[in-house]
Protein backbone atom coordinates (compact mmCIF):
# COMPACT_ATOMS: atom_id res chain seq x y z
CA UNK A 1 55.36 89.60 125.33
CA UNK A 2 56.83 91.22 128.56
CA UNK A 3 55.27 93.78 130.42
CA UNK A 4 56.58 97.49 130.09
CA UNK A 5 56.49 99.63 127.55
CA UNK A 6 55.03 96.55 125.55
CA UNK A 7 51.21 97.72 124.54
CA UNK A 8 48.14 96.34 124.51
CA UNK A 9 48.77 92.13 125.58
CA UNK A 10 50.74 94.12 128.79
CA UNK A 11 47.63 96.60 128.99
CA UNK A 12 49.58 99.39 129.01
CA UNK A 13 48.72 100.71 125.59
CA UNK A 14 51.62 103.16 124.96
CA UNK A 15 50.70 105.79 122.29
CA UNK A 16 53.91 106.31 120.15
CA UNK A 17 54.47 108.43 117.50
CA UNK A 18 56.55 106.91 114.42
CA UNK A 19 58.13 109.54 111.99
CA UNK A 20 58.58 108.51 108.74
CA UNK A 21 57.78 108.33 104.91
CA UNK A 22 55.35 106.29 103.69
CA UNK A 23 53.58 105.12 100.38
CA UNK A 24 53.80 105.96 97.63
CA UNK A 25 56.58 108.03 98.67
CA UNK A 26 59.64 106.31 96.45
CA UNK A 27 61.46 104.98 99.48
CA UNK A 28 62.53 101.58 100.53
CA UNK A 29 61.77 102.65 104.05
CA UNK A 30 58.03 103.80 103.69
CA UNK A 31 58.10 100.18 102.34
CA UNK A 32 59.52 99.09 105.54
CA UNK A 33 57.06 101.04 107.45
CA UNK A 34 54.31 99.70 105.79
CA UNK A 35 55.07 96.47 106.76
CA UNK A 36 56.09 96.98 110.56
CA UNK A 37 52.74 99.59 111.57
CA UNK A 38 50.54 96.57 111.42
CA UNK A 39 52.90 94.48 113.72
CA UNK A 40 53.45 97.56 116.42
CA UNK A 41 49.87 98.24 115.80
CA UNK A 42 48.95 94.68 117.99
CA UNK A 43 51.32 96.16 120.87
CA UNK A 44 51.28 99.82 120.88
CA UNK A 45 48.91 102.70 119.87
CA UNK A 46 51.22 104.06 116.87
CA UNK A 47 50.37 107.33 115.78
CA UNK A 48 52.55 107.32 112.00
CA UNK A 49 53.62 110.73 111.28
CA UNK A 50 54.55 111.06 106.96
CA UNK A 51 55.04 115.01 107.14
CA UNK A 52 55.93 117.71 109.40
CA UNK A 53 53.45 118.19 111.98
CA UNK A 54 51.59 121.52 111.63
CA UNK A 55 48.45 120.81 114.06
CA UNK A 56 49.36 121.97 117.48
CA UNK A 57 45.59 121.57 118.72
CA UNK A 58 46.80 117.48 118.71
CA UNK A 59 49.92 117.10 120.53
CA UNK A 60 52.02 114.46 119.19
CA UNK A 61 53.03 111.58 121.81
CA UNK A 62 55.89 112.31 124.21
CA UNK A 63 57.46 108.44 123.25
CA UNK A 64 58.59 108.90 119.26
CA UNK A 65 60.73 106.69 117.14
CA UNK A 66 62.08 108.27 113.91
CA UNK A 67 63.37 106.60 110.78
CA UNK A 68 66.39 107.86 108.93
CA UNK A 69 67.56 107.55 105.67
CA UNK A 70 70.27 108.62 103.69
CA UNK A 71 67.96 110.77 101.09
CA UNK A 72 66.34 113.98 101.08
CA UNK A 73 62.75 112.55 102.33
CA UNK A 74 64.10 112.15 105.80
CA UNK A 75 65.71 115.74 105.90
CA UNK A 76 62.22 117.44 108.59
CA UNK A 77 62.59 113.56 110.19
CA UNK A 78 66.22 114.57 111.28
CA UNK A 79 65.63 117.85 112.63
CA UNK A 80 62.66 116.67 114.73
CA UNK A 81 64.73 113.71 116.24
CA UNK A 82 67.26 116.81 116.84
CA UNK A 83 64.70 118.49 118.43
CA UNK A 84 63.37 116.34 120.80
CA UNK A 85 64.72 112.95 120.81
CA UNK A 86 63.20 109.81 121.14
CA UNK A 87 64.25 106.40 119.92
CA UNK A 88 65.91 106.52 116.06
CA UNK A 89 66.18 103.38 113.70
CA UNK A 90 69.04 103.94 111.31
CA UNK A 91 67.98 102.35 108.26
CA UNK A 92 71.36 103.89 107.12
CA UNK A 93 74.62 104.40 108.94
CA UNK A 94 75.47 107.18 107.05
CA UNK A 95 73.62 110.34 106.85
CA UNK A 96 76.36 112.68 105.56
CA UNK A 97 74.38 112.92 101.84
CA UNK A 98 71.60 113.97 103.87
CA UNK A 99 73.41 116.16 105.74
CA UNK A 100 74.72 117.84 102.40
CA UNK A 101 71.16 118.18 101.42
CA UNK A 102 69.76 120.26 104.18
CA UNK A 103 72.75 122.80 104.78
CA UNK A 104 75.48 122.91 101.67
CA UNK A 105 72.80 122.41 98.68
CA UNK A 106 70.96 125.26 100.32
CA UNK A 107 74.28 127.33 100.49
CA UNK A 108 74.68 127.16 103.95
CA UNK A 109 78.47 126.50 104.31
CA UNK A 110 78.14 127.69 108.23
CA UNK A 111 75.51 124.47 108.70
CA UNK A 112 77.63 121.91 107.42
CA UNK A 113 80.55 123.34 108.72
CA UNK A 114 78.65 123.04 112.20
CA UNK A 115 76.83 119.63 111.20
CA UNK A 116 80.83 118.13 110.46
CA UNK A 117 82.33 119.36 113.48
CA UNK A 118 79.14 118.10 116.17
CA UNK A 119 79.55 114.57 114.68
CA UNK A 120 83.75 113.85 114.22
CA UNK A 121 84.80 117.17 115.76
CA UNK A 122 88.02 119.83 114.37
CA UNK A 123 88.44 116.41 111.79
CA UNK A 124 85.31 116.81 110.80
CA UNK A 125 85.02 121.11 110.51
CA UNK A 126 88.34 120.87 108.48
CA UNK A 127 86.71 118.36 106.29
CA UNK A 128 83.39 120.75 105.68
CA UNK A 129 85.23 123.47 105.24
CA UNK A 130 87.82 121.73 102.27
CA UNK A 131 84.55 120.44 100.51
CA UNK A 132 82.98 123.57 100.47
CA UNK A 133 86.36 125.37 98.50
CA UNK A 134 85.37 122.30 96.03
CA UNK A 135 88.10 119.99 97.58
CA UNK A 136 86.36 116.32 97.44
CA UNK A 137 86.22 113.00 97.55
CA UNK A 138 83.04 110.74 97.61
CA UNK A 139 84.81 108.03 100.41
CA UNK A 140 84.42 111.06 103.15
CA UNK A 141 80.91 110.65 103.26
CA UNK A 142 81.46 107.03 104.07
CA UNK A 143 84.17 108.10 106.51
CA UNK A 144 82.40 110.72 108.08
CA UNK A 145 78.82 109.22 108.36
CA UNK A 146 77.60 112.12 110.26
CA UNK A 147 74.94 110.07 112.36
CA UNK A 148 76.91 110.41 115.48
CA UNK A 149 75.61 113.30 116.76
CA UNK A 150 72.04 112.39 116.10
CA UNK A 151 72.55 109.17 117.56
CA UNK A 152 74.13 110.31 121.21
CA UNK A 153 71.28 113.01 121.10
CA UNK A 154 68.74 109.85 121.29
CA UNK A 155 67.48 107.83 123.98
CA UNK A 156 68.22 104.58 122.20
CA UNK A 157 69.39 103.69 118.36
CA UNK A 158 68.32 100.46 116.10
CA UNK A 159 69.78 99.09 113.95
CA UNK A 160 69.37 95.99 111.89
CA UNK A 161 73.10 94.47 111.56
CA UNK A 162 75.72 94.26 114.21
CA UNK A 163 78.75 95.96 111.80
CA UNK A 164 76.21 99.10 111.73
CA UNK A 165 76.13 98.85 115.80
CA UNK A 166 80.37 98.38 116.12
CA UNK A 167 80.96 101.17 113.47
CA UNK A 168 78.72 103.72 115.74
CA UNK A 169 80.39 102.28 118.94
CA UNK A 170 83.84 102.79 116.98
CA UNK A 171 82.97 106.37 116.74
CA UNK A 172 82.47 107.21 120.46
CA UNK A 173 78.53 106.73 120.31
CA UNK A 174 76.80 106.13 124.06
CA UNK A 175 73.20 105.49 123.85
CA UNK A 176 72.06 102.39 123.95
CA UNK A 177 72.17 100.42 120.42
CA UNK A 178 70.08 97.72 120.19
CA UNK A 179 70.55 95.35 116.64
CA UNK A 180 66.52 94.71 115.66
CA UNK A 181 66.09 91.88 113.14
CA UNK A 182 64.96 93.57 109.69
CA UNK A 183 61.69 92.06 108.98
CA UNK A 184 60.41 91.12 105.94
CA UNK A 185 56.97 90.53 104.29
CA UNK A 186 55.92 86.96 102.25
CA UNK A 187 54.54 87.27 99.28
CA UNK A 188 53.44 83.40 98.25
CA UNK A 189 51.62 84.29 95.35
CA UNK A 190 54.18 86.30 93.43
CA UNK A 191 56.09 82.89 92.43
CA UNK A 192 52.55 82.38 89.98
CA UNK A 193 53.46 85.70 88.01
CA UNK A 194 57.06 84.35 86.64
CA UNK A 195 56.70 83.54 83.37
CA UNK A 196 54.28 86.55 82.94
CA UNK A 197 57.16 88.85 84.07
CA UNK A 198 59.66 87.13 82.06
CA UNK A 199 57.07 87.04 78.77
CA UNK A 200 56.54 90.77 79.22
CA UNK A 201 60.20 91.48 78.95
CA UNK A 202 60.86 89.22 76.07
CA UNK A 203 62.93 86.13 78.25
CA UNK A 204 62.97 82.91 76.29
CA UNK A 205 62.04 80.16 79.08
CA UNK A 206 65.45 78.54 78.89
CA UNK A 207 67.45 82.00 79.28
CA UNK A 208 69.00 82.65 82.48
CA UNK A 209 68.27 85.98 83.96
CA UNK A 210 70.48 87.96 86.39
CA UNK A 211 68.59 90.15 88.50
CA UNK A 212 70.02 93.48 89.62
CA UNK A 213 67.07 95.20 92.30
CA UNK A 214 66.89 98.44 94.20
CA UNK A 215 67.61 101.98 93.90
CA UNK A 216 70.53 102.24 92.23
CA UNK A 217 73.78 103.65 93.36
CA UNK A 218 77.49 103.78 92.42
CA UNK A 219 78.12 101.42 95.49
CA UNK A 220 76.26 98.88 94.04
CA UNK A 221 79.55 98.16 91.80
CA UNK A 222 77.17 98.29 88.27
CA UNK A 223 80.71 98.65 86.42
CA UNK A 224 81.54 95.15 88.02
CA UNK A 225 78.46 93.46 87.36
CA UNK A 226 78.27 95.08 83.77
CA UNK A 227 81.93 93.36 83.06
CA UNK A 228 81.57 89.89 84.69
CA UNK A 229 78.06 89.52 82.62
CA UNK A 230 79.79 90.80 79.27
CA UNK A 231 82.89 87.93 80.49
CA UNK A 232 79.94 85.18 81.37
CA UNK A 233 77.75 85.89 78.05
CA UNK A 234 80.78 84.89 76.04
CA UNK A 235 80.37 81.55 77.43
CA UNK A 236 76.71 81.32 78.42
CA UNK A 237 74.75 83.24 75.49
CA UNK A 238 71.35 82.62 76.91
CA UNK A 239 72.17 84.92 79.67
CA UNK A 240 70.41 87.95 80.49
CA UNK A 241 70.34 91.26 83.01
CA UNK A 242 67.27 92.55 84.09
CA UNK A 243 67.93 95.86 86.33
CA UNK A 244 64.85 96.57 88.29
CA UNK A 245 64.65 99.71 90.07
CA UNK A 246 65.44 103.56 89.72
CA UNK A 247 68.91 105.21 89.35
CA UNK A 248 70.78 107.58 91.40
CA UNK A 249 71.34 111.39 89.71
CA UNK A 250 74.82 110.13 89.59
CA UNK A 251 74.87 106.75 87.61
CA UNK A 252 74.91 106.92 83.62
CA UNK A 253 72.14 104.89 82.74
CA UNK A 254 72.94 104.89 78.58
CA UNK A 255 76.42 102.75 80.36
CA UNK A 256 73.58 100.07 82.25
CA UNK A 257 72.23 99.73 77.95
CA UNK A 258 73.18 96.78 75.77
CA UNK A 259 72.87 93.10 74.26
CA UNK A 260 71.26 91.30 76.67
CA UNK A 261 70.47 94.14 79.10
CA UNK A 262 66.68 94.92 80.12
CA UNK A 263 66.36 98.11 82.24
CA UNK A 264 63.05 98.61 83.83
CA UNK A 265 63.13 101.86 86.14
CA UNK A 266 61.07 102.24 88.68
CA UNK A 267 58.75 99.00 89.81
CA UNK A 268 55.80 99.70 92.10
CA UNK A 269 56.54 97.73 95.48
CA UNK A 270 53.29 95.68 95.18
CA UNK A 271 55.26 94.34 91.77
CA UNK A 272 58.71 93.81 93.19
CA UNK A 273 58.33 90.40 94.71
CA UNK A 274 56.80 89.45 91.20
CA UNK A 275 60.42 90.62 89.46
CA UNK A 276 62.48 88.44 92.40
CA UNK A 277 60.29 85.28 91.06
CA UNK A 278 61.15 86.61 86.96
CA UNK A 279 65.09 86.03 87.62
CA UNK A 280 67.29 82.83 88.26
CA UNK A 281 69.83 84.65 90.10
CA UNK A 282 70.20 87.50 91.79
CA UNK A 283 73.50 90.07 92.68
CA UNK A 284 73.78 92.63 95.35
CA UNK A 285 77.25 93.92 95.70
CA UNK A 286 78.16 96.81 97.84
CA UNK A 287 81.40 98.91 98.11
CA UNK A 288 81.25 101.30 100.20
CA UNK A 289 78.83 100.47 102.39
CA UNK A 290 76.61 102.64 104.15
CA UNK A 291 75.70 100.27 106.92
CA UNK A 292 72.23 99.45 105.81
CA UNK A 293 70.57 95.40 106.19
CA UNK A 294 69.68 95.27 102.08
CA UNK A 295 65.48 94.76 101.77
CA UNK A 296 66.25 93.62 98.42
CA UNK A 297 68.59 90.86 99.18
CA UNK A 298 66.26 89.34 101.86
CA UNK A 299 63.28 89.66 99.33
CA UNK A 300 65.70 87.33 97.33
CA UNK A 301 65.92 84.76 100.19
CA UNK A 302 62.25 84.74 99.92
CA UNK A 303 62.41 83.93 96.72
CA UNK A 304 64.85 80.76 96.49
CA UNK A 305 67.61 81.70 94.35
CA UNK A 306 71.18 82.06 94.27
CA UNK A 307 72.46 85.25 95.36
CA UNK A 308 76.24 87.22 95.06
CA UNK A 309 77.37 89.79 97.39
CA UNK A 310 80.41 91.44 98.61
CA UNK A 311 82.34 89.79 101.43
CA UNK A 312 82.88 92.82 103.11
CA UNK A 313 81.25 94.80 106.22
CA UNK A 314 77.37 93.53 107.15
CA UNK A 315 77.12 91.16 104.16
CA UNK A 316 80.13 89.31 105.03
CA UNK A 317 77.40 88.15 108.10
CA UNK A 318 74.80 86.35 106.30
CA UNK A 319 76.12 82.18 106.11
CA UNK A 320 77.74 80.89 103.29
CA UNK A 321 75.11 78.21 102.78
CA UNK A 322 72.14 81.29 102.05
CA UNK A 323 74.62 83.69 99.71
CA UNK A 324 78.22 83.47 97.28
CA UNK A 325 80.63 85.86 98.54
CA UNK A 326 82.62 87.63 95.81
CA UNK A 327 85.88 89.08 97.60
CA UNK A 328 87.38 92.15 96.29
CA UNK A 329 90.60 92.15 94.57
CA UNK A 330 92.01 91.13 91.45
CA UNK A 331 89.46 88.22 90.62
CA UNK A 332 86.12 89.73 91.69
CA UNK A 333 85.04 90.37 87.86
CA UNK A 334 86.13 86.56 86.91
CA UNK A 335 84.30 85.40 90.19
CA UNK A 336 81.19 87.07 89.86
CA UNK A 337 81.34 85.88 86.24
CA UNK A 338 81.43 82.27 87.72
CA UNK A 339 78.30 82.81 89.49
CA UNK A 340 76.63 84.06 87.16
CA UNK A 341 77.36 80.63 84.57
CA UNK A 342 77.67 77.68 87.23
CA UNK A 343 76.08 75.13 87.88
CA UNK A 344 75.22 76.19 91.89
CA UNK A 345 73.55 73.86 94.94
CA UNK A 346 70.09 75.05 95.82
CA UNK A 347 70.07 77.47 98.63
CA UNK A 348 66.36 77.83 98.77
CA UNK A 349 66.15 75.48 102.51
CA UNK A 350 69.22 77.54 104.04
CA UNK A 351 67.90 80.55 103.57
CA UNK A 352 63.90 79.77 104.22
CA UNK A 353 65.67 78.74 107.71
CA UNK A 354 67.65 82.31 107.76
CA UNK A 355 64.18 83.75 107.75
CA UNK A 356 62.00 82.13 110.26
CA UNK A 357 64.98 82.26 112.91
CA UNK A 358 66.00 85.69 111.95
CA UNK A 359 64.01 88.02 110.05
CA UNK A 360 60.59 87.58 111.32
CA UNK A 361 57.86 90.55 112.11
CA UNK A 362 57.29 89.12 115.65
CA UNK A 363 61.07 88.81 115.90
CA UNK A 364 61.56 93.25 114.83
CA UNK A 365 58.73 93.91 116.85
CA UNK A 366 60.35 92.65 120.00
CA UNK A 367 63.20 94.45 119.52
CA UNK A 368 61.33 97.62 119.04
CA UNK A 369 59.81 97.29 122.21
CA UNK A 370 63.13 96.62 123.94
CA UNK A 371 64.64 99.81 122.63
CA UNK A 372 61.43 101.73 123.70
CA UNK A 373 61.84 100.21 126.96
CA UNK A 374 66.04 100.98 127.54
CA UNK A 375 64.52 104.61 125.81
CA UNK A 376 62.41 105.06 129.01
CA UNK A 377 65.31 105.04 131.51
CA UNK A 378 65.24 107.80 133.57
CA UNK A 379 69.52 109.06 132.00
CA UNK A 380 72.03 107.45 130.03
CA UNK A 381 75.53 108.17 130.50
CA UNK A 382 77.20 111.38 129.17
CA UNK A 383 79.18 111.22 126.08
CA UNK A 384 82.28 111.63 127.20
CA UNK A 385 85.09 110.88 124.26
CA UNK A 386 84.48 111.10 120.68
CA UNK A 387 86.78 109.03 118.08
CA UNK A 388 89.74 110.81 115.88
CA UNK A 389 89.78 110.04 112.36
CA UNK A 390 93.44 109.68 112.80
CA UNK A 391 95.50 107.21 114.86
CA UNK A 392 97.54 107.91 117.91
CA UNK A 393 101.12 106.95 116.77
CA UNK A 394 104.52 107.28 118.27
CA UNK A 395 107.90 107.51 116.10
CA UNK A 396 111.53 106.20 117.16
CA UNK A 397 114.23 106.23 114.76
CA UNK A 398 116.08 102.64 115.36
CA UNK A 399 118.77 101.82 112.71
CA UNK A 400 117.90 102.41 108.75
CA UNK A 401 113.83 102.28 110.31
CA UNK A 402 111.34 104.49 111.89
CA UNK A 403 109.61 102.43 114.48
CA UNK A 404 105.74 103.25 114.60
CA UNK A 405 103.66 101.96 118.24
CA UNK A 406 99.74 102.79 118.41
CA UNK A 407 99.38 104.36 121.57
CA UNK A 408 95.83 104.95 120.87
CA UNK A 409 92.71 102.67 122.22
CA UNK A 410 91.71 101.11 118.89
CA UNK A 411 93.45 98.61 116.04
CA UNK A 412 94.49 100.74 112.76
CA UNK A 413 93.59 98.80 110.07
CA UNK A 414 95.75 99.29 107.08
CA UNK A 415 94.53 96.78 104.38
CA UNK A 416 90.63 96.88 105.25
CA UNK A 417 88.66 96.87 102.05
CA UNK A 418 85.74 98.64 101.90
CA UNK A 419 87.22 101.69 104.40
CA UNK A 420 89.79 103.96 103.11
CA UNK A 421 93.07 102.79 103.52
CA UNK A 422 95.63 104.68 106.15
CA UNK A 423 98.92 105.78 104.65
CA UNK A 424 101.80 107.35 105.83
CA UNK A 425 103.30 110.68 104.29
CA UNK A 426 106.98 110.77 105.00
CA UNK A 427 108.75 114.23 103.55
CA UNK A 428 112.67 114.72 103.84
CA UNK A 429 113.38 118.17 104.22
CA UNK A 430 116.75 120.36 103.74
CA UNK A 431 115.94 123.36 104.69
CA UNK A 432 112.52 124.48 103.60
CA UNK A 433 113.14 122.16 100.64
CA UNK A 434 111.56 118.52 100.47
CA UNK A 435 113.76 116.71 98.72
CA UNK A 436 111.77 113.69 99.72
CA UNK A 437 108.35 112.82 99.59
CA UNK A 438 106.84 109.19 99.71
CA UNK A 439 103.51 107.88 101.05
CA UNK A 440 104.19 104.47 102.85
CA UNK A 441 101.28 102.10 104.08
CA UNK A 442 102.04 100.07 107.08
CA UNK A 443 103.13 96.48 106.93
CA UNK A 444 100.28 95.08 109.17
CA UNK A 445 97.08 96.29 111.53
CA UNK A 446 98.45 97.43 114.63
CA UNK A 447 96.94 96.71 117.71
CA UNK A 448 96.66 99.26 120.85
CA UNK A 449 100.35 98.85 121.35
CA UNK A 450 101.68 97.23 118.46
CA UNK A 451 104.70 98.68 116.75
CA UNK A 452 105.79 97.79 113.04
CA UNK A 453 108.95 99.22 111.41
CA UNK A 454 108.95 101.46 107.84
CA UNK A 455 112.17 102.16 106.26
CA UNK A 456 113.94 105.36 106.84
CA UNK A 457 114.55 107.20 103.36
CA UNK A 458 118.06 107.16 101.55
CA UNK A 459 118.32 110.99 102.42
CA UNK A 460 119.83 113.16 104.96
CA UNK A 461 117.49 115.93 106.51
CA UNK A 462 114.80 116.74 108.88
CA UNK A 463 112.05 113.76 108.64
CA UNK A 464 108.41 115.04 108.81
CA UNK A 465 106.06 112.43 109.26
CA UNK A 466 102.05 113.00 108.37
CA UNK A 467 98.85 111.09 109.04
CA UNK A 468 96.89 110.55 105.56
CA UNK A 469 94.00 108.50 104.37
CA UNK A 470 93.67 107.20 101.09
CA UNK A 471 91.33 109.22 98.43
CA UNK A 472 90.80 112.00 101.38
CA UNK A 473 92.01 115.35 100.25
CA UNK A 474 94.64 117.08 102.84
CA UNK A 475 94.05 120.40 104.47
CA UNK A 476 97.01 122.14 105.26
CA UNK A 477 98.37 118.86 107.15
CA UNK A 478 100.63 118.85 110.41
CA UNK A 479 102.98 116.82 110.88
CA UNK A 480 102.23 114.09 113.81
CA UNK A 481 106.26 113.87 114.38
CA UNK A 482 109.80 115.22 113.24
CA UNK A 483 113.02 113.06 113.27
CA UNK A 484 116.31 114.45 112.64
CA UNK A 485 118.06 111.64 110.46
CA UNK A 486 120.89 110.18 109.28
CA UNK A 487 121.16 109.07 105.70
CA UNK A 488 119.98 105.49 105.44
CA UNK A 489 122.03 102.52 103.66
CA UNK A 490 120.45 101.85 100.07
């Protein structure tokens, strides 16, 4: 290990404070921080800090590193790293439920009004202010992930896949952002307790059992898994569903009940790696995606088996030899269906390799000590730009079209799964009339000066075109341009 702000094999021994929730809190990342404190412990004196400190007579360490979540637990966490910043690890991209938590479910409509606008500006303040008259729409929380301003407050970000990094670069962030291998913990003996798990819930040996893990969420697609498993039990009537974890306040768990269907609730962590060894495959879809590395899914690498997840955002980076993809689309129920019944190669080698070259404890704890080390740079550069939510387009009226360039800095994606799409409002007015009004999505991703051409309606007026993303309410829109037009040939 280098020297620096590496601890005790560099002799420096660096006392850093690490803020975060830990057992038996029910929290994937007090989990996470279980694991890692022993590994940082060999390198730095870690002072872990599970509450809000009250004890002024012992001053906590100048060097901190806070972990953030997308829940409630991490709500004091935030507003320390706020406070006085220090080196965050973004276990989630998006922290706009959190956000929610600590100003609008308290009734502060000023605080998330402010919270909005700090992270994706007027954008942003417009958006508070339409949720809190009760317009809304679940994809703004995934458009709006509301860790920007926490992040180019710190003095360096981790996170643990390189779409999490790009998406905070997209959005104007500065500080340094350094992508940390998520680490994982083996747990040899917990192949031994299979057929007691499987006994306990009733599994024949030769049925086939379909594990969905972790705290679950609407994002984890449960309505597609529930279909392609009611599709493959038609043909494969040994097969079984085992759910293992808690739900969200927001899924229906009487829908996640029937034939075949085992629900367990919440499993202790020391028992989890017991439940991965229980199942013959696995499925961890995502959609949207909040930008975290999945504990769950490498847990399944761990254990050997097959494993399905969305091809789409950071899952789409794991090789095809160590997981099945399942696009989106049209097919996705009749493909994840096909997993689940199958015959499949092994994946067990491919994905034993995945974690020795990429998921190792020495492997996260070097990367921690590289971010505290870029932390402990005298300045960063200012933040100095900060990303609109909508594009920079010009319109031209040539012929029956409206020619569109980007004369923005970044590629509009139109047709990106897994982000909302961009569409185009075009209204026809006479008058104060519209006597036209058509949403349009472009033909193709533009690039920083691309153009693409949209057909001019078959109406005579004043042409108003408006910026509009899909599933996002409007607030009293603008219009980005005006056309005077000619009546097109239908």
């Amino acid at each position: 290990m280098d020297a620096g702000v590496g601890g005790r094999e560099s002799g420096v021994g660096t006392a850093v404070a690490l803020f975060s929730p830990l057992p038996p809190t029910r929290t994937g990342v007090a989990h996470y921080a279980s694991m890692l404190l022993p590994e940082l412990g060999k390198h730095l004196d870690v002072i872990p800090i599970s509450e809000p400190p009250s004890d002024t007579r012992h001053p906590t360490p100048a060097t901190r590193i806070y972990f953030l979540g997308n829940n409630p637990h991490h709500a004091w966490i935030y507003e320390e790293a706020l406070r006085t910043p220090g080196v965050i690890v973004l276990h989630d991209l998006v922290l706009h439920h959190l956000i929610v938590e600590i100003t609008l479910a308290r009734g502060d409509v000023d605080g998330y009004v402010a919270a909005l606008e700090a992270n994706h500006g007027e954008v942003g303040a417009a958006w508070a202010r339409g949720r809190a008259a009760g317009l809304h729409s679940e994809m703004g929380n995934f458009l709006m992930p509301a860790s920007v301003a926490v992040a180019n407050r710190s003095r360096a970000v981790i996170v643990h896949n390189r779409y999490a990094a790009e998406r905070l670069q997209s959005f104007g962030v500065t500080a340094p952002i350094h992508v940390v291998p998520h680490p994982f913990e083996p747990q040899p003996s917990a192949r031994g307790r299979r057929d007691a798990i499987r006994a306990q819930h009733g599994f024949a040996p030769h049925d086939r059992v379909i594990g969905l893990f972790g705290f679950l969420t609407s994002a984890k697609r449960a309505d597609v898994v529930l279909a392609a498993f009611a599709d493959a039990r038609v043909r494969h009537e040994t097969l079984r569903l085992l759910i293992v974890g808690e739900p969200a306040p927001n899924v229906d768990v009487d829908a996640l009940r029937g034939d075949g269907i085992t629900f367990t609730g919440y499993v202790p962590d020391e028992e989890f790696a017991a439940y991965f060894a229980a199942v013959d495959r696995l499925v961890n879809l995502r959609y949207p995606s909040a930008g975290e590395t999945s504990g769950t899914l490498i847990r399944a690498f761990e254990a050997g088996k097959p494993v399905a997840v969305s091809d789409y955002a950071q899952f789409a980076e794991f090789p095809d030899d160590c997981v099945a993809k399942i696009p989106f689309g049209n097919r996705e129920v009749e493909t994840l269906a096909d997993f689940f019944v199958r015959d499949l190669a092994d994946p067990s080698a491919a994905q034993a390799a995945w974690l020795r070259e990429n998921a190792s404890m020495e492997l996260t704890a070097r990367g921690y000590l590289a971010a505290l080390d870029d932390a402990s740079r005298e300045s960063h550069p200012a933040v100095t730009r900060t990303i609109p939510l909508f594009p920079k387009l010009d319109a031209t009226l040539h012929g029956d079209a409206v020619v569109l360039r980007n004369g923005g800095d970044f590629t509009l994606r139109t047709r990106t799964y897994g982000e909302p799409g961009y569409r185009l409002m075009m209204l026809t007015f006479d008058g104060d009339t519209v006597i036209d009004d058509r949403w349009v999505e472009l033909p193709r991703d533009l690039r920083p000066g691309d153009a693409a051409e949209v057909a001019l309606p078959c109406k005579r007026g004043t042409l108003r075109l408006y910026h509009a993303i899909e599933g996002v309410p409007m607030i009293a829109p603008e219009p980005f341009a005006e056309l005077e037009t000619g009546k097109a040939k239908c």
